[in-house]
Protein backbone atom coordinates (compact mmCIF):
# COMPACT_ATOMS: atom_id res chain seq x y z
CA UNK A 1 73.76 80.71 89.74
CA UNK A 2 74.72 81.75 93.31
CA UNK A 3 78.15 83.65 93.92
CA UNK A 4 79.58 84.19 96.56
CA UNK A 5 82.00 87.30 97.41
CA UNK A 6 83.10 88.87 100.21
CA UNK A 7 86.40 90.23 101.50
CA UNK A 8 89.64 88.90 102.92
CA UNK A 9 92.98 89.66 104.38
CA UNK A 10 96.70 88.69 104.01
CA UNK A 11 99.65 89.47 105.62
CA UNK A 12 102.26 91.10 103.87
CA UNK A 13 105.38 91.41 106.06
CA UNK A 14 106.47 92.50 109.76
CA UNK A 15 108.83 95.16 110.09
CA UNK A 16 111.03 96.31 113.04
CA UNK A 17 110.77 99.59 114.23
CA UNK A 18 114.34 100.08 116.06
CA UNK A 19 113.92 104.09 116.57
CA UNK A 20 110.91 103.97 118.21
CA UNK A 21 109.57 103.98 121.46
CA UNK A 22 106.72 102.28 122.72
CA UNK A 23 104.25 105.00 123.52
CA UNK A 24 102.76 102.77 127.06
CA UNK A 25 106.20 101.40 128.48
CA UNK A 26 108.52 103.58 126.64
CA UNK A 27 111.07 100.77 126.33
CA UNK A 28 112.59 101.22 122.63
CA UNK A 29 113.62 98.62 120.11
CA UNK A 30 110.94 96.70 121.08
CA UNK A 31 108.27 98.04 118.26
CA UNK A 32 107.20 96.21 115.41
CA UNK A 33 104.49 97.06 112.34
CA UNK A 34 102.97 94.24 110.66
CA UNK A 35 101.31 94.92 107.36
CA UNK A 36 98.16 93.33 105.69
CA UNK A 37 96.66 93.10 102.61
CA UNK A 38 92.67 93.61 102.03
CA UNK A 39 90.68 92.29 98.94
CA UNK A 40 87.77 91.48 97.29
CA UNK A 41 87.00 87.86 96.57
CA UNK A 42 84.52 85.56 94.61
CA UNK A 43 84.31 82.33 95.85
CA UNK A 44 87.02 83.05 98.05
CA UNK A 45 89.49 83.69 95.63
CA UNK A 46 90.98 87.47 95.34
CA UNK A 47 90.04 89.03 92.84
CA UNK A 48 91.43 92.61 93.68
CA UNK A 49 92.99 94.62 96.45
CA UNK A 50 90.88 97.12 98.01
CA UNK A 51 93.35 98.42 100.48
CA UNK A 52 96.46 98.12 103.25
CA UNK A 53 95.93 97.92 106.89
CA UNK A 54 98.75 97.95 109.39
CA UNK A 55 98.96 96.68 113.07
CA UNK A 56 101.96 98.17 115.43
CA UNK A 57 102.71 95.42 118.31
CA UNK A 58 105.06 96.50 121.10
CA UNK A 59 106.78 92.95 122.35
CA UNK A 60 107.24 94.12 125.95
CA UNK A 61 104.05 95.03 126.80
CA UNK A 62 101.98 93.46 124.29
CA UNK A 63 100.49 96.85 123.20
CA UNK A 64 98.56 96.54 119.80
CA UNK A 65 97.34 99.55 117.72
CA UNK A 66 95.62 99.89 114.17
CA UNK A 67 96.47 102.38 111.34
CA UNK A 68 92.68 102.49 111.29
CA UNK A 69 92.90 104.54 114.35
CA UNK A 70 94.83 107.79 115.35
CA UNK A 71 98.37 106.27 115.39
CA UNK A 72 100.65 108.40 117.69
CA UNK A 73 102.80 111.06 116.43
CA UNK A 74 106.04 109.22 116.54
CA UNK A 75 104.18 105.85 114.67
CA UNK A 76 102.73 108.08 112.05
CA UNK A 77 106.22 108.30 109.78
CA UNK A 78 107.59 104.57 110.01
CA UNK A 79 104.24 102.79 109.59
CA UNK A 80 103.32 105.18 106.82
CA UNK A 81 106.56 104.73 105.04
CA UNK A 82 106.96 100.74 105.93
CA UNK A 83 103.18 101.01 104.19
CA UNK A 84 103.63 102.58 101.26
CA UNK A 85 106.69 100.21 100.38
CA UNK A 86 104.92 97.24 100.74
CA UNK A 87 104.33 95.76 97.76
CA UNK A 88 100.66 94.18 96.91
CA UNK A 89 100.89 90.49 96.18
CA UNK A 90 100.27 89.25 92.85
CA UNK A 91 97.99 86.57 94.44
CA UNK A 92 95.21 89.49 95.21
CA UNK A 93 94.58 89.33 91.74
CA UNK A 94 94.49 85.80 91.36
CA UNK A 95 90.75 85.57 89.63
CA UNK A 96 91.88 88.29 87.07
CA UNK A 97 94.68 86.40 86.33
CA UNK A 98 93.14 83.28 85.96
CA UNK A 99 90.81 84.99 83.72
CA UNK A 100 94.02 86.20 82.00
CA UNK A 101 95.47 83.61 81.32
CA UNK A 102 92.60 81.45 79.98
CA UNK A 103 92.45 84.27 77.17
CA UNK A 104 96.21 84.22 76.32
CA UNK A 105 95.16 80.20 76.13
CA UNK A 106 92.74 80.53 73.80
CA UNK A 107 94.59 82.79 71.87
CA UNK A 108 97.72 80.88 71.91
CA UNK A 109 95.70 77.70 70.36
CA UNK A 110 94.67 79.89 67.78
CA UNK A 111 97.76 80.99 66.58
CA UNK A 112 99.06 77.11 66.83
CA UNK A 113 95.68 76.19 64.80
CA UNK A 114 97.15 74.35 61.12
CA UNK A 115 98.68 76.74 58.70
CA UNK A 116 99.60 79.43 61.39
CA UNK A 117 102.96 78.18 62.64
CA UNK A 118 105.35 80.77 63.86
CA UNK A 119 108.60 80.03 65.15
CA UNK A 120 109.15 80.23 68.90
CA UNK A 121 110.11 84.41 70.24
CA UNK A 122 114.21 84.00 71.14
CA UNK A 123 114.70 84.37 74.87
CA UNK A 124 115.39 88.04 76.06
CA UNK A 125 119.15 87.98 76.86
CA UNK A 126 118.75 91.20 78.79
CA UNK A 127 115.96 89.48 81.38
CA UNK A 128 118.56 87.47 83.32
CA UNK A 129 120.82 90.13 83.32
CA UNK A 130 117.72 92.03 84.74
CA UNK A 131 116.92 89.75 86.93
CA UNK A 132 120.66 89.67 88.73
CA UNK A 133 121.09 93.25 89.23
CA UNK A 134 117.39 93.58 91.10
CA UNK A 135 118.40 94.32 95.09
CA UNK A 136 121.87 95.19 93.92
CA UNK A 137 123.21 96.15 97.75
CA UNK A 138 127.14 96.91 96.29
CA UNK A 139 126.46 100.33 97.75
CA UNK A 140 126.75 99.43 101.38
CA UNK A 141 129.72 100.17 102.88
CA UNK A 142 131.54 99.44 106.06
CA UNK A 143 131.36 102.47 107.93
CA UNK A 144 128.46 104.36 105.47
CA UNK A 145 126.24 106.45 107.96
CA UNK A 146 122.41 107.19 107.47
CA UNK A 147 120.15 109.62 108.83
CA UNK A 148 116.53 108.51 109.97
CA UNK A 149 113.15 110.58 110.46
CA UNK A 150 110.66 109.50 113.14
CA UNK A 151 108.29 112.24 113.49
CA UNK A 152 105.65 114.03 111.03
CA UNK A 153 107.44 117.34 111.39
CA UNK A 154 110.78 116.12 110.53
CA UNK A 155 112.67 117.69 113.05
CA UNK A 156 113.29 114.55 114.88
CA UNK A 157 115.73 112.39 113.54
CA UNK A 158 118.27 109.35 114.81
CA UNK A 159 121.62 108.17 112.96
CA UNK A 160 122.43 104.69 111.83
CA UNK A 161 126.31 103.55 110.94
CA UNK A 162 127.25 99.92 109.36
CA UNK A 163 129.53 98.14 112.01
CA UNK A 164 129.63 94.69 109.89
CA UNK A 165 129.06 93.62 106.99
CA UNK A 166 128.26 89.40 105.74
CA UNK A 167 127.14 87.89 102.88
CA UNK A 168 123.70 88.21 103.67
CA UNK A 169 123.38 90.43 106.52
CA UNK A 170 124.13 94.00 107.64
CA UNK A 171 124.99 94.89 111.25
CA UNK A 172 124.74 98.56 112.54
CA UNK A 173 123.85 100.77 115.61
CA UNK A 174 121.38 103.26 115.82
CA UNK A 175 121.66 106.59 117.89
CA UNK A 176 118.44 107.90 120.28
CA UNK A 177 116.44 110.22 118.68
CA UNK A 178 118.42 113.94 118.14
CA UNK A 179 117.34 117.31 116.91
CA UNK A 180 119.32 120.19 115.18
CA UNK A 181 121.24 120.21 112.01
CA UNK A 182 124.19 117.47 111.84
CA UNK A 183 127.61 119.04 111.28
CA UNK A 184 130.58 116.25 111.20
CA UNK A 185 131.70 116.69 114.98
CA UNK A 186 127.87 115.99 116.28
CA UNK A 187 127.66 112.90 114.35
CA UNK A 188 130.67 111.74 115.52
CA UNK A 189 130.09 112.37 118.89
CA UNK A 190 126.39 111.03 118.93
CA UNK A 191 127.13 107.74 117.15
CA UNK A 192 129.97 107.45 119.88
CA UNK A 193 127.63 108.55 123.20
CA UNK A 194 124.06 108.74 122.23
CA UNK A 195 123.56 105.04 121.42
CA UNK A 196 121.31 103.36 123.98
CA UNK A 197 121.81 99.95 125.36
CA UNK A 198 121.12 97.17 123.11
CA UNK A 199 121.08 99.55 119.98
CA UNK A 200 124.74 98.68 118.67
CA UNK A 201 123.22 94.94 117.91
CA UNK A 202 120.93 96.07 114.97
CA UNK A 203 120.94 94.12 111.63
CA UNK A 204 118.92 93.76 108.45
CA UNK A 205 119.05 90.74 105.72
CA UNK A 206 121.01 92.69 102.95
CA UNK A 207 118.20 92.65 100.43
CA UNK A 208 115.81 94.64 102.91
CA UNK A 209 118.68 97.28 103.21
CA UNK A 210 118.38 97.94 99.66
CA UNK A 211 114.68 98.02 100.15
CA UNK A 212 115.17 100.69 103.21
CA UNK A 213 117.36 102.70 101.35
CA UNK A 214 116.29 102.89 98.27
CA UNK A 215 113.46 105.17 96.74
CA UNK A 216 111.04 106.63 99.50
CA UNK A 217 112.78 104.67 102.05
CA UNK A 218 113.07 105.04 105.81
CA UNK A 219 116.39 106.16 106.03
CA UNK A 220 118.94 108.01 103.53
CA UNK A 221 122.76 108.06 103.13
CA UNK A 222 123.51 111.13 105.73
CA UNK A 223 125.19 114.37 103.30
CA UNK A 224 126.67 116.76 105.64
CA UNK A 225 126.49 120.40 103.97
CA UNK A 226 129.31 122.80 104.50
């Protein structure tokens, strides 16, 4: 019998990069990170993932750069991070599953073979529940402020502040990059004058806030320490 394998690639979701500049025209807001999905396959169905690979694309002047290469300093942080919480499809592990399932078949019809009937498992009343509190977003708040990081050594930073709020969207602005410690007066003043043109339009569906937010995400509610 002849197989044949090889590898493929699927995209997995393109991301905004508002805080970053574009490292050719310098024009910021205007980066974007794209990641994809590599697997193995078998008669060109996946049959596991065998990596992530992630493209940065800069919509004014079209410049295109691979995580497979030396990504610049201020790329490193935000693809890594946009990376890392990108989930891997179940459909790169489509064979497996297929292969899965025709167990749990045969298995099934075994159980169901005469004198073996059982009576049918009572649906789990906490899996809806479940269900409705995944992306639970209840903790945005007009007004909440978050701090960013954009660079490997951390000391680089920009602030974000929710200006409006809809059922499915969340509207905010986003200051230039700043350095030193934030005390309550510097916030203030840099979400009031360091907020470039263009940056006070910003907005994420609400689900991907939750996603941003929460766990290793790319920006935290900003704590000021006393």
């Amino acid at each position: 019998m002849i197989f044949l394998f090889g590898t493929g690639t699927s995209r997995l979701i393109t991301f905004p990069l508002p805080t970053v500049a574009c490292t050719y025209c310098g024009i910021q807001g205007k980066l974007s990170v794209t990641v994809f999905s590599r697997y193995f396959s078998v008669f060109w169905i996946p049959v596991f993932p065998i990596g992530k690979v992630s493209v940065t694309v800069c919509e004014h002047c079209k410049q295109t750069l691979t995580s497979k290469e030396p990504l610049p300093e201020t790329y490193r942080l935000p693809v890594q991070t946009v990376q890392q919480q990108t989930s891997t499809p179940i459909t790169n592990f489509a064979l497996l599953l297929l292969l899965g399932a025709g167990i749990v078949l045969v298995l099934v019809l075994t159980q169901l073979a005469p004198g073996k009937k059982r009576a049918a498992a009572p649906e789990s009343s906490t899996t809806a529940a479940s269900l409705a509190t995944q992306n639970n977003d209840a903790d945005v708040a007009l007004g909440a402020r978050y701090k960013m990081k954009s660079t490997a050594s951390g000391s680089a930073y920009a602030l974000m502040e929710v200006t409006r709020l809809t059922d499915d969207t969340v509207y905010y602005k986003v200051t230039s990059m700043l350095r030193g410690k934030p005390t309550a007066a510097s916030v203030t003043a840099a979400l009031r004058d360091s907020v470039p043109p263009g940056s006070d339009k910003g907005r994420y569906p609400r689900k991907m806030w939750h996603f941003l937010v929460q766990g290793q995400g790319m920006f935290r509610p900003l704590i000021l320490s006393e």
